[in-house]
Protein backbone atom coordinates (compact mmCIF):
# COMPACT_ATOMS: atom_id res chain seq x y z
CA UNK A 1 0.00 0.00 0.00
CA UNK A 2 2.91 2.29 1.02
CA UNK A 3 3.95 1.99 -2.76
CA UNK A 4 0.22 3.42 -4.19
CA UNK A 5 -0.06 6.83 -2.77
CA UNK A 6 -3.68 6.65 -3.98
CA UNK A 7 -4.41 3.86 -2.43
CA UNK A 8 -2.89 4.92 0.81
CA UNK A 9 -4.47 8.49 0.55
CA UNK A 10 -8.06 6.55 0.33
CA UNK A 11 -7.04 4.01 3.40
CA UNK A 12 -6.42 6.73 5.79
CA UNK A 13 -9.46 8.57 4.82
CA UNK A 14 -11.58 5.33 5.79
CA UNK A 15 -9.44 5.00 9.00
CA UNK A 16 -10.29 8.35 9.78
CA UNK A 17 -14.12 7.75 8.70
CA UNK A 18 -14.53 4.82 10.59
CA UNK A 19 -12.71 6.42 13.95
CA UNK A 20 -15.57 9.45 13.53
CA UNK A 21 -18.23 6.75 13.10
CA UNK A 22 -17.02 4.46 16.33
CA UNK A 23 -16.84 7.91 18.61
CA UNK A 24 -19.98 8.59 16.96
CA UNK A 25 -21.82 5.46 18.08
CA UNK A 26 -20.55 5.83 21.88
CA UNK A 27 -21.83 8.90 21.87
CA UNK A 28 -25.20 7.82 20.74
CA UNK A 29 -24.60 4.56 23.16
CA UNK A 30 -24.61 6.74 25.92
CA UNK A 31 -27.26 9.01 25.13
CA UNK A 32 -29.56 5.74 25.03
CA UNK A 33 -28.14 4.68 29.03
CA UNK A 34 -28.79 8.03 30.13
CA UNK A 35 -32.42 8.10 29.22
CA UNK A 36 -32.65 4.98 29.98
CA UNK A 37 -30.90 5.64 34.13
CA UNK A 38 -33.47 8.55 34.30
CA UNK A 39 -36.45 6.58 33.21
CA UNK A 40 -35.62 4.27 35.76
CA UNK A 41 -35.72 7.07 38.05
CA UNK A 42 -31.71 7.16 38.92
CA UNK A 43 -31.36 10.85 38.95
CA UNK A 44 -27.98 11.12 40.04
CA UNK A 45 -26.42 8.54 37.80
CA UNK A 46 -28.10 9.82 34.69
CA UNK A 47 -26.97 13.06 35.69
CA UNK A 48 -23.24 11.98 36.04
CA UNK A 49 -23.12 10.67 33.24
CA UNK A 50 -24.60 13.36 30.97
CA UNK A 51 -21.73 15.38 32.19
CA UNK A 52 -19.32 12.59 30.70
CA UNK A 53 -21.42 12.58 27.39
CA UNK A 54 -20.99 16.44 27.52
CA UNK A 55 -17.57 16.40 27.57
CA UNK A 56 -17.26 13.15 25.25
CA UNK A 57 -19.53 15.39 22.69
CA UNK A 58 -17.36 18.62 22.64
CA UNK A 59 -14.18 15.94 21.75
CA UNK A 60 -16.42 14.86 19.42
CA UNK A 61 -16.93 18.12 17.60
CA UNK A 62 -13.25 18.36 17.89
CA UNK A 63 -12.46 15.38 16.11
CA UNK A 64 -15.79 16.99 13.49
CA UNK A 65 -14.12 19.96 12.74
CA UNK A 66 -10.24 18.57 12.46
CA UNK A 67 -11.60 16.53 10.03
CA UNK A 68 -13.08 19.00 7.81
CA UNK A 69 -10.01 21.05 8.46
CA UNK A 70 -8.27 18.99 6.78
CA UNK A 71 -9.97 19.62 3.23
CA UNK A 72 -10.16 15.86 2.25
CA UNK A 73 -14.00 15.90 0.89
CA UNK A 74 -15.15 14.06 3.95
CA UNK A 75 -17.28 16.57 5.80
CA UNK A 76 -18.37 20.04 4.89
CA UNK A 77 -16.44 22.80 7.20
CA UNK A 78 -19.66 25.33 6.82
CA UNK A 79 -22.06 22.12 8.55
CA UNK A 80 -19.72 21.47 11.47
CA UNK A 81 -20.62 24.57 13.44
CA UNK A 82 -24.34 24.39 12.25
CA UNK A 83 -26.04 21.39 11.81
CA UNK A 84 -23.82 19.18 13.37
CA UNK A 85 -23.53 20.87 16.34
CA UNK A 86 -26.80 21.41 16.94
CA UNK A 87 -27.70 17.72 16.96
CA UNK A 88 -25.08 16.48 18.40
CA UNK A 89 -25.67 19.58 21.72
CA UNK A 90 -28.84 19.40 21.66
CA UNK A 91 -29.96 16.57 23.80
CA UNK A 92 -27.77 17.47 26.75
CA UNK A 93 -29.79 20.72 27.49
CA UNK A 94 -32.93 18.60 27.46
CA UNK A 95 -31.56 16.12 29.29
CA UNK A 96 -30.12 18.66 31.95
CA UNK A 97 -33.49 20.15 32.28
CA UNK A 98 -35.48 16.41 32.57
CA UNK A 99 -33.61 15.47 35.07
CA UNK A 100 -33.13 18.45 37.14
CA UNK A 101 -37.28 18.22 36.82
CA UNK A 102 -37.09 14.54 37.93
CA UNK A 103 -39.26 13.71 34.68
CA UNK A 104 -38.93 10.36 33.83
């Protein structure tokens, strides 16, 4: 592979690809056990770890926008502060606010 730079070019940008998609899924994975803690009513663990997937998600943008830094065709730069963002912030907000209302 080392001897097709075209070949090697399109390997890393699957590595890279698939590394986004594995952080992505964890990130999704624990969205699903925090709902999940406070509809079981267990306030304080969903809470702690909501402020794990909050800090997990801003990496995660991190890793977003390094990506499209680097000009490779495998995000958009102008969708990483929008869209992307958005979805991937907005459940933590909601979250915050069901469980500091104790909704299940």
């Amino acid at each position: 592979m080392k001897d097709d730079p075209v070949l090697s070019r399109r390997a890393l940008k699957l590595e890279r690809l698939h590394a986004l998609a594995e952080r992505l899924a964890e990130a999704h994975r624990r969205r699903a056990e925090v709902g999940r803690l406070r509809g079981e009513g267990r306030f304080a663990e969903a809470a702690k770890l909501l402020e794990e997937a909050s800090a997990t998600t801003e990496d995660l943008l991190g890793l977003f926008r390094s990506l499209a830094d680097l000009n490779q065709g495998l995000m958009d730069r102008n969708e990483v502060p929008g869209f992307i963002t958005l979805r991937l912030r907005s459940w933590i907000e909601d979250e915050r606010k069901a469980i500091a209302e104790r909704k299940r």
